[in-house]
Protein backbone atom coordinates (compact mmCIF):
# COMPACT_ATOMS: atom_id res chain seq x y z
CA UNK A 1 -74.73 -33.96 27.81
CA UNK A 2 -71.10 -34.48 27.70
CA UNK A 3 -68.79 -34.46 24.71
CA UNK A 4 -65.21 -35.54 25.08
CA UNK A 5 -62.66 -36.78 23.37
CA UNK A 6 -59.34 -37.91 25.74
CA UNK A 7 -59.22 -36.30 29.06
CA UNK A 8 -57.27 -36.41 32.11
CA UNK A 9 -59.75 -34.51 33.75
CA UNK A 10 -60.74 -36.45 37.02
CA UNK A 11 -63.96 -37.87 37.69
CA UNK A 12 -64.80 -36.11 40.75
CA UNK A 13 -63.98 -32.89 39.00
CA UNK A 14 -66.12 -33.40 36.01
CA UNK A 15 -69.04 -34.23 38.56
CA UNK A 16 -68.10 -31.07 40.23
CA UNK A 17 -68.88 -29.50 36.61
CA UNK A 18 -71.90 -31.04 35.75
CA UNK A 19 -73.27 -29.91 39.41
CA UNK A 20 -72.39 -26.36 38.88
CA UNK A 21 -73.65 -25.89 35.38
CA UNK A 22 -77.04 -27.98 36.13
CA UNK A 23 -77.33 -25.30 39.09
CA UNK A 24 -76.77 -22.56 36.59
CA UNK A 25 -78.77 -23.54 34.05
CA UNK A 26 -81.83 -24.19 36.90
CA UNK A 27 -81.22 -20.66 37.67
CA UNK A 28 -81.80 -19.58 34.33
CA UNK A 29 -84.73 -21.40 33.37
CA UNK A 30 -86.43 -19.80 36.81
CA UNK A 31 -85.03 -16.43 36.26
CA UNK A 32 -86.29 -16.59 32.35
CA UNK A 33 -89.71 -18.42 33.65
CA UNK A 34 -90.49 -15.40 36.26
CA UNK A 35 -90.30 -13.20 33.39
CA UNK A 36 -92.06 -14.85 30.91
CA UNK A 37 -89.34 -15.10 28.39
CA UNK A 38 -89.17 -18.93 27.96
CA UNK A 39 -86.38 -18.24 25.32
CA UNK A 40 -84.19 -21.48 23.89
CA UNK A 41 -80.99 -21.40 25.42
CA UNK A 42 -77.65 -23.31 25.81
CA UNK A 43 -75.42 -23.07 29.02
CA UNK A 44 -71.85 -24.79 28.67
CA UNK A 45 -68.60 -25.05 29.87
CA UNK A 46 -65.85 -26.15 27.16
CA UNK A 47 -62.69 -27.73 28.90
CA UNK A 48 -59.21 -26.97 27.83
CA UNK A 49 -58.58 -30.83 26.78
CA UNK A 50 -61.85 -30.65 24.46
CA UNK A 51 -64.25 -31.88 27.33
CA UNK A 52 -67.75 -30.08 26.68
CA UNK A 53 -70.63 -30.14 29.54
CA UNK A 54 -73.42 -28.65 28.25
CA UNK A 55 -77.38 -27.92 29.35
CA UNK A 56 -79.68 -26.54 27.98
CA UNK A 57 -83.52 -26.74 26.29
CA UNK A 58 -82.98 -26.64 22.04
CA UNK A 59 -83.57 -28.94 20.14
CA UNK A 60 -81.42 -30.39 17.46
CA UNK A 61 -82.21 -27.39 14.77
CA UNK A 62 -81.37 -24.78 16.94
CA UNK A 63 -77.92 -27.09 18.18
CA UNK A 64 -76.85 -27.09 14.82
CA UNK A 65 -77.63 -23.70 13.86
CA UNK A 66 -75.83 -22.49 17.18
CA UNK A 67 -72.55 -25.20 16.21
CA UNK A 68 -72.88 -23.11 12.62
CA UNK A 69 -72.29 -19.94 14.40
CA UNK A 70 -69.44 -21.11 16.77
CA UNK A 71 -68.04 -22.26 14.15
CA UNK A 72 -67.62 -18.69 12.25
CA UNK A 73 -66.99 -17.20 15.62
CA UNK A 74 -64.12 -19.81 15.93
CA UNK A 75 -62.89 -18.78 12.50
CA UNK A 76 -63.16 -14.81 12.67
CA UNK A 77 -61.22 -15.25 16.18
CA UNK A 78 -58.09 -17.38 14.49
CA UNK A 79 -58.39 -14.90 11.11
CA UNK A 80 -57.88 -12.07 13.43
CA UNK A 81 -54.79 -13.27 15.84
């Protein structure tokens, strides 16, 4: 999935993005599959223009509960700068 608003950012290095976090999050599902822990989980890379490439295996509950928590990450981080 890929959320953006404008961006500058080529398309050759957005593909380049998508490739690497697809191979990431492949590595995690086998690492978290030989172990047994098939957890929920959420791999992404956020861009500085507001670009966000994201894998992963929730569903739309555990999206919005994890959107809830950046959120109040987002605000303790510009409460304490």
């Amino acid at each position: 999935m890929i959320l953006s608003s404008l961006t500058a950012m080529s398309k050759r290095a957005l593909a380049a993005i998508e490739q690497a976090l697809t191979a990431a999050d492949a590595t995690l599902r086998r690492k978290l599959d030989q172990t047994g822990a098939k957890r929920p989980h959420v791999t992404m890379v956020l861009m500085r223009d507001g670009t966000v490439v994201m894998r992963g295996n929730c569903g739309p509950e555990s999206l919005t509960k994890f959107g809830e928590a950046l959120q109040k990450i987002g605000q303790a981080h510009s409460t304490s700068h």
